[in-house]
PDB file of N, CA and C in Angstrom:
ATOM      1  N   UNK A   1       0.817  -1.198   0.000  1.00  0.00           N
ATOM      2  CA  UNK A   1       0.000   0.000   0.000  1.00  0.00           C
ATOM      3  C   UNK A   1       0.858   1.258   0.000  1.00  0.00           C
ATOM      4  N   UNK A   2       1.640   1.239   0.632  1.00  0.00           N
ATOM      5  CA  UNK A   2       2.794   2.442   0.986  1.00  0.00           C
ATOM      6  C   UNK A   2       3.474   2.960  -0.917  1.00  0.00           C
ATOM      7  N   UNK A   3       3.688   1.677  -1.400  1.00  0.00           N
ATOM      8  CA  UNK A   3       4.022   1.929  -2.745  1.00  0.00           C
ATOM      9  C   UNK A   3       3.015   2.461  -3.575  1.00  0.00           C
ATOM     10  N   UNK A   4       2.010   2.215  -3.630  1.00  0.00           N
ATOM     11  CA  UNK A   4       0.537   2.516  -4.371  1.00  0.00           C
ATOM     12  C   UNK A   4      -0.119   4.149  -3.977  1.00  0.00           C
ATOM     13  N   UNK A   5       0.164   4.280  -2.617  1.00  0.00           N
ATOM     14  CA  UNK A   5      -0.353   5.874  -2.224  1.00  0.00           C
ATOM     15  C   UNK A   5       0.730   6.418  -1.914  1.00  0.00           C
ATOM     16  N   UNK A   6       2.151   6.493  -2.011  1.00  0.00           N
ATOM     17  CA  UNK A   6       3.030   7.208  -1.663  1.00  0.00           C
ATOM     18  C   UNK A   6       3.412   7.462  -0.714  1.00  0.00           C
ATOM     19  N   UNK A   7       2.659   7.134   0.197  1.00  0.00           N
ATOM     20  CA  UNK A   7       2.921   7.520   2.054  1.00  0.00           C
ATOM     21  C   UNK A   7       3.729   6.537   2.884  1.00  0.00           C
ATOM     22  N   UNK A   8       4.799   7.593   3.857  1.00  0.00           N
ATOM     23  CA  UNK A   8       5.481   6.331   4.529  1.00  0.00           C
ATOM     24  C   UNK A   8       4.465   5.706   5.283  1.00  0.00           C
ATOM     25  N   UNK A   9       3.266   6.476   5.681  1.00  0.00           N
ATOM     26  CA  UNK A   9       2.600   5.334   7.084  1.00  0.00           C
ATOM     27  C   UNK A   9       1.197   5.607   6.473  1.00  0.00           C
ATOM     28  N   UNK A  10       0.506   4.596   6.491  1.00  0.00           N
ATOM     29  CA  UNK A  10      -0.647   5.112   6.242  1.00  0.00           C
ATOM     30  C   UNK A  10      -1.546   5.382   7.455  1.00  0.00           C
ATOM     31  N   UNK A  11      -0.875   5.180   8.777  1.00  0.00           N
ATOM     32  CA  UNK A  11      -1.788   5.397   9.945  1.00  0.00           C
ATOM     33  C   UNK A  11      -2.826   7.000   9.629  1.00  0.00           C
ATOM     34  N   UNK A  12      -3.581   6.839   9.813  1.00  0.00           N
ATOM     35  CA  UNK A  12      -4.738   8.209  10.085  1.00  0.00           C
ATOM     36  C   UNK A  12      -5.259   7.918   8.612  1.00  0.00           C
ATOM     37  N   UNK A  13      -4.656   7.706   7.684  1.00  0.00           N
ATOM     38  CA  UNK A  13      -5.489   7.634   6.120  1.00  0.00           C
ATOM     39  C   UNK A  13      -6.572   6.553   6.119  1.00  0.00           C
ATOM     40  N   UNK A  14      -6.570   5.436   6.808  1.00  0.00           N
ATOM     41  CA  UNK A  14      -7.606   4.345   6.841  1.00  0.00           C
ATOM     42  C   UNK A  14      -8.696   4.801   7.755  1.00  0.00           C
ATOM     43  N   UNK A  15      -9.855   4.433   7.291  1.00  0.00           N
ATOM     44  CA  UNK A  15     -10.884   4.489   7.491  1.00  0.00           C
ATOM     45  C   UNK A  15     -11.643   3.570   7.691  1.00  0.00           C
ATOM     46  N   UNK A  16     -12.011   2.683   8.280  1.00  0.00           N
ATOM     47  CA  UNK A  16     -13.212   1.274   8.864  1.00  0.00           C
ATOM     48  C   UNK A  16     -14.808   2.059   8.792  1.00  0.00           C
ATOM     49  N   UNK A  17     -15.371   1.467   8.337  1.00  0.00           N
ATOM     50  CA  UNK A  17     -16.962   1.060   8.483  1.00  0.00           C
ATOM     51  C   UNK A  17     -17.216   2.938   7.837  1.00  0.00           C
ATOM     52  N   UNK A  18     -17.406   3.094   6.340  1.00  0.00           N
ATOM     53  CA  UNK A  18     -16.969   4.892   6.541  1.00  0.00           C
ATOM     54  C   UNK A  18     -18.245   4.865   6.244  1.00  0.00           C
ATOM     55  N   UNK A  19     -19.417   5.832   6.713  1.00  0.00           N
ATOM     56  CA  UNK A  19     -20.753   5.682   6.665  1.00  0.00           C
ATOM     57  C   UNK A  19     -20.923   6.408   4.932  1.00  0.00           C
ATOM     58  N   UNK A  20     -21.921   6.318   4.169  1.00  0.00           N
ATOM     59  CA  UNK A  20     -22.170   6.679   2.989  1.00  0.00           C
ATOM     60  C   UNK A  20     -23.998   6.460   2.760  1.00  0.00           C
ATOM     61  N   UNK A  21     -24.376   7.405   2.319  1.00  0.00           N
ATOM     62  CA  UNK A  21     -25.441   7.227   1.460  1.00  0.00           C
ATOM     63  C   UNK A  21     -25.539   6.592   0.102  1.00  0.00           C
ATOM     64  N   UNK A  22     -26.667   5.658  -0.147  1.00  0.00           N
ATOM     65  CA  UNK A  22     -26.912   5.022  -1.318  1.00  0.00           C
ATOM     66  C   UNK A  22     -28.126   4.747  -1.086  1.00  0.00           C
ATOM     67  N   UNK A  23     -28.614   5.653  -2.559  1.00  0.00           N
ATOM     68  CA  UNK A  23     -30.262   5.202  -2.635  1.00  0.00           C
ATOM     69  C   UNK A  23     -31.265   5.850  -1.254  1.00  0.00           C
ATOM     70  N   UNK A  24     -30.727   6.796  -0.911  1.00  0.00           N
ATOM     71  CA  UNK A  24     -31.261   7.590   0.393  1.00  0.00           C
ATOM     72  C   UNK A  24     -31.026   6.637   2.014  1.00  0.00           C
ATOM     73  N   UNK A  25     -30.061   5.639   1.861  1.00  0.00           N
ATOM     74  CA  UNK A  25     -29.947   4.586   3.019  1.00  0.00           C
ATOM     75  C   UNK A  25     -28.256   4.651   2.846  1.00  0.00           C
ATOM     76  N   UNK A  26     -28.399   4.726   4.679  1.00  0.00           N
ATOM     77  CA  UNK A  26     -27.205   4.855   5.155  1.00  0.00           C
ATOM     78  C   UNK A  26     -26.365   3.291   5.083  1.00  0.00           C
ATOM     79  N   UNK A  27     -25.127   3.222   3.930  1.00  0.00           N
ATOM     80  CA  UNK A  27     -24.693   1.987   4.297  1.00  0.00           C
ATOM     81  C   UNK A  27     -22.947   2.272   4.586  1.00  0.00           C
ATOM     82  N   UNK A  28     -22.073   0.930   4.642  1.00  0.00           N
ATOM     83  CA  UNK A  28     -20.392   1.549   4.800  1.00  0.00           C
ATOM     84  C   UNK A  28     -20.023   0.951   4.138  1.00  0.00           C
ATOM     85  N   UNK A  29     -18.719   1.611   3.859  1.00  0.00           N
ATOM     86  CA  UNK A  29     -17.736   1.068   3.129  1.00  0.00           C
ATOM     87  C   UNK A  29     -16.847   0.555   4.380  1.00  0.00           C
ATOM     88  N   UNK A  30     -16.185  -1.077   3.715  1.00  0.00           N
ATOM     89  CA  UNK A  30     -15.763  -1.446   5.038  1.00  0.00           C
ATOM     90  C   UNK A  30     -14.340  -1.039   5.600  1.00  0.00           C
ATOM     91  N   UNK A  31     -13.460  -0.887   4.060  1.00  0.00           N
ATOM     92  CA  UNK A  31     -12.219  -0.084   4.384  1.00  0.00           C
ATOM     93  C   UNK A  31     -11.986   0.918   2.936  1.00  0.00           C
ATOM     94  N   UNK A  32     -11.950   2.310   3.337  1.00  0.00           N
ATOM     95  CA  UNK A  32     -12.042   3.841   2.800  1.00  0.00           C
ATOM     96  C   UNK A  32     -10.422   4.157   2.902  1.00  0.00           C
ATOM     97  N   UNK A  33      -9.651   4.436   2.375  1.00  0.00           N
ATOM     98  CA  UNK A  33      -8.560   5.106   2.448  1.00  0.00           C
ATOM     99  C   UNK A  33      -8.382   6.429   1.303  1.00  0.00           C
ATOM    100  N   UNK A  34      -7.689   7.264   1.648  1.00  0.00           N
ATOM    101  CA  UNK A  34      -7.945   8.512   0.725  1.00  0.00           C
ATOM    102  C   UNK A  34      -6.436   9.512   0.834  1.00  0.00           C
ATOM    103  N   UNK A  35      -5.622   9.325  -0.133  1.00  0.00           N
ATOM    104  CA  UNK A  35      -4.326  10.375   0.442  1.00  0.00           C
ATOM    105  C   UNK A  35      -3.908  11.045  -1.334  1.00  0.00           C
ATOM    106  N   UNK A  36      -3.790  12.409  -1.081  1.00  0.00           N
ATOM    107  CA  UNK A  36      -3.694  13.500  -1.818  1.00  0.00           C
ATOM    108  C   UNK A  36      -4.719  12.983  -3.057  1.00  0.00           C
ATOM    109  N   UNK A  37      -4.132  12.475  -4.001  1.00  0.00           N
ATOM    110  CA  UNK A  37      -5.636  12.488  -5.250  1.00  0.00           C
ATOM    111  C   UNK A  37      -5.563  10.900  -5.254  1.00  0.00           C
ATOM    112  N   UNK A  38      -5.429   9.988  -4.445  1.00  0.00           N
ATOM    113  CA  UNK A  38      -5.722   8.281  -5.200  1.00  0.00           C
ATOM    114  C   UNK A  38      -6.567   8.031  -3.490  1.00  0.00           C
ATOM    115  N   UNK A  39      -7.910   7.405  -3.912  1.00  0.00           N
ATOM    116  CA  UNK A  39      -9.215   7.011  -3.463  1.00  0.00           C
ATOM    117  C   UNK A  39      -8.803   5.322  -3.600  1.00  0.00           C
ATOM    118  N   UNK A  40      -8.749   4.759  -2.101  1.00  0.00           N
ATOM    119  CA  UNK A  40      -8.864   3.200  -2.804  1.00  0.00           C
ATOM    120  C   UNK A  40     -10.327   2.791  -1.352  1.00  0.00           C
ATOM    121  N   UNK A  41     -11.526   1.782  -1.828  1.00  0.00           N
ATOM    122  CA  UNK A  41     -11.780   1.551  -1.453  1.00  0.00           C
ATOM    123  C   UNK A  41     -11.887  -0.395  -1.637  1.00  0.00           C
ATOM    124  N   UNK A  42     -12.445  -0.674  -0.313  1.00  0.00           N
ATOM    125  CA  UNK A  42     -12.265  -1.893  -0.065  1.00  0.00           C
ATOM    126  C   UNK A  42     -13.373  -2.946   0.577  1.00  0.00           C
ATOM    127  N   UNK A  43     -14.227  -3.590  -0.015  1.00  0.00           N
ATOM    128  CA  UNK A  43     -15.507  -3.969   0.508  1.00  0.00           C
ATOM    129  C   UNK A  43     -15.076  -5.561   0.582  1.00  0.00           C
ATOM    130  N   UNK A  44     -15.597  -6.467   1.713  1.00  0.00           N
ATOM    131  CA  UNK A  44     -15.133  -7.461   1.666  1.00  0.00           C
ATOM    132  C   UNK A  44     -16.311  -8.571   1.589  1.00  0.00           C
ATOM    133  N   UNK A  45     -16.244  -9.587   1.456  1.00  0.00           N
ATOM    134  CA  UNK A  45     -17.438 -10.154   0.971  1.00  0.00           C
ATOM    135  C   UNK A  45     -17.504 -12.052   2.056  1.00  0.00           C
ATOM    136  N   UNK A  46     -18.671 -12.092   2.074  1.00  0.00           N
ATOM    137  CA  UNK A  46     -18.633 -13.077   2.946  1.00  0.00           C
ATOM    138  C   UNK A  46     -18.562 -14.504   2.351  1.00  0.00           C
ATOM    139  N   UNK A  47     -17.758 -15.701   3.331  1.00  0.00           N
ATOM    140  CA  UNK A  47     -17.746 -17.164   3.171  1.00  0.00           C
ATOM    141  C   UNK A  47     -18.699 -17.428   1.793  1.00  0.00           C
ATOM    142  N   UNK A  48     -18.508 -17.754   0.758  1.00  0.00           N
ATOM    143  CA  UNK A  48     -19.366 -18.314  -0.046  1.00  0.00           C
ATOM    144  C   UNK A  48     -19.937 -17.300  -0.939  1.00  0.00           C
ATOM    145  N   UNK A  49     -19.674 -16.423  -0.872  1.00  0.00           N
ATOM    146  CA  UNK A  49     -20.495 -15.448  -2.182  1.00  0.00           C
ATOM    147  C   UNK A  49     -20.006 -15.465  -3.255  1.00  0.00           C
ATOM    148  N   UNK A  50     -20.726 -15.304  -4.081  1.00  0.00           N
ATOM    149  CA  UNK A  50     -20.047 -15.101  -5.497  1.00  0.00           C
ATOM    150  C   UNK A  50     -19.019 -13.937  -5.701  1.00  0.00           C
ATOM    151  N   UNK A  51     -17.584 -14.097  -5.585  1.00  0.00           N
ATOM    152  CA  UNK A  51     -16.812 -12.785  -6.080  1.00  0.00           C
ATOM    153  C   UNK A  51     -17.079 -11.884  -7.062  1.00  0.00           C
ATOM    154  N   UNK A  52     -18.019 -12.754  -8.211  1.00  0.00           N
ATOM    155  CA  UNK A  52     -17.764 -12.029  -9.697  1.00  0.00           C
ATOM    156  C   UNK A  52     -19.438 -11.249  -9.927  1.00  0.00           C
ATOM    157  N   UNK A  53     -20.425 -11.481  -9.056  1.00  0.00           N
ATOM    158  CA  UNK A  53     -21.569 -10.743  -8.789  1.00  0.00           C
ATOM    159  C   UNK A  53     -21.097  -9.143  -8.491  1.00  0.00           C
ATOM    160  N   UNK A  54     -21.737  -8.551  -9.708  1.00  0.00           N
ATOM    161  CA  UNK A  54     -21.840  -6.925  -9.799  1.00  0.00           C
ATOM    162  C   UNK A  54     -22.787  -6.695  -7.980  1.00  0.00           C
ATOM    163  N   UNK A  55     -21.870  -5.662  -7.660  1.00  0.00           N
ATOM    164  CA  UNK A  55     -22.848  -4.944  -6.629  1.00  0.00           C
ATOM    165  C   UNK A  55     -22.987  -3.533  -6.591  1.00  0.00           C
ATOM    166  N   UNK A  56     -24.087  -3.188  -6.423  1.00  0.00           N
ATOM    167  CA  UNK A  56     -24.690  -1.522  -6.311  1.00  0.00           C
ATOM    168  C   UNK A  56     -24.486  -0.998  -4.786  1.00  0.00           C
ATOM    169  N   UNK A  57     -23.339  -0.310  -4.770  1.00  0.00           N
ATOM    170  CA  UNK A  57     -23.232   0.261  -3.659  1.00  0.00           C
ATOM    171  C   UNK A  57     -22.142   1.111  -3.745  1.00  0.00           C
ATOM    172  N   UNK A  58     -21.783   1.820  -2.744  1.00  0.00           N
ATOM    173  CA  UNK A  58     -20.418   2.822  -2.740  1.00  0.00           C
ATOM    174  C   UNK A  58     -20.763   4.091  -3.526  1.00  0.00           C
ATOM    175  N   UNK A  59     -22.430   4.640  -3.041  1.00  0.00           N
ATOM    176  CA  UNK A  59     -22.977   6.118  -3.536  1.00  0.00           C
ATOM    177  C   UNK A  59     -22.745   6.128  -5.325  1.00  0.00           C
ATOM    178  N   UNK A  60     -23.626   4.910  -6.080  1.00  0.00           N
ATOM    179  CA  UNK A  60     -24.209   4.948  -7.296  1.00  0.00           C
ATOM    180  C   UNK A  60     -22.511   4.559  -7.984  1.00  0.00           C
ATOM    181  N   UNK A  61     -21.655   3.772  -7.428  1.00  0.00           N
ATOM    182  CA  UNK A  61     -20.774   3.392  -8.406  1.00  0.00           C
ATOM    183  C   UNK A  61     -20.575   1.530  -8.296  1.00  0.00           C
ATOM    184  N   UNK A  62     -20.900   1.081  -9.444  1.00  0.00           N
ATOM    185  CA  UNK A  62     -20.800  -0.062  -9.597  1.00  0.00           C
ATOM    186  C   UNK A  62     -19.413  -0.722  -9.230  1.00  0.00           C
ATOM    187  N   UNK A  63     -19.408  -1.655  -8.179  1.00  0.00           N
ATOM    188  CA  UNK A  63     -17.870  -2.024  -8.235  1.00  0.00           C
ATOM    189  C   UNK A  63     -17.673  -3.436  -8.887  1.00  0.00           C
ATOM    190  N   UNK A  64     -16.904  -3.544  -8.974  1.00  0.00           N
ATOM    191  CA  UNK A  64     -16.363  -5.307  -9.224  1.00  0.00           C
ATOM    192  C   UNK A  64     -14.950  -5.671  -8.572  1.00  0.00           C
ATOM    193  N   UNK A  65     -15.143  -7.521  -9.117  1.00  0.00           N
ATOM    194  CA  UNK A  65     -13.673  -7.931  -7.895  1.00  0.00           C
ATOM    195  C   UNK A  65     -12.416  -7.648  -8.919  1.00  0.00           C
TER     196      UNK A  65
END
């Protein structure tokens, strides 16, 4: 990560459970990190789900794995 956002530490840049609106309902992102202009977020998915299932979330942006 340090190579990817430039920062020696990323302590204070991570973010857990970051609250967001979608679709007028409060949901989170489970890990948010954000330093000068590169946004990485990180949603994790449970025992058995399909990885490759499109999901609608993260305030109207489609993510994939």
């Amino acid at each position: 990560m340090t190579d990817v956002f430039g920062a020696e530490k990323l302590t204070g840049l991570v973010k857990y459970e970051k609250p967001v609106i979608v679709d007028g309902n409060q949901k989170y992102i489970d890990v948010y990190i954000r330093h000068d202009n590169v946004t990485m977020i990180v949603e994790q998915k449970s025992l058995g789900k399909d990885l490759t299932e499109k999901l609608h979330q993260s305030g109207d942006i489609m993510l994939f794995n």
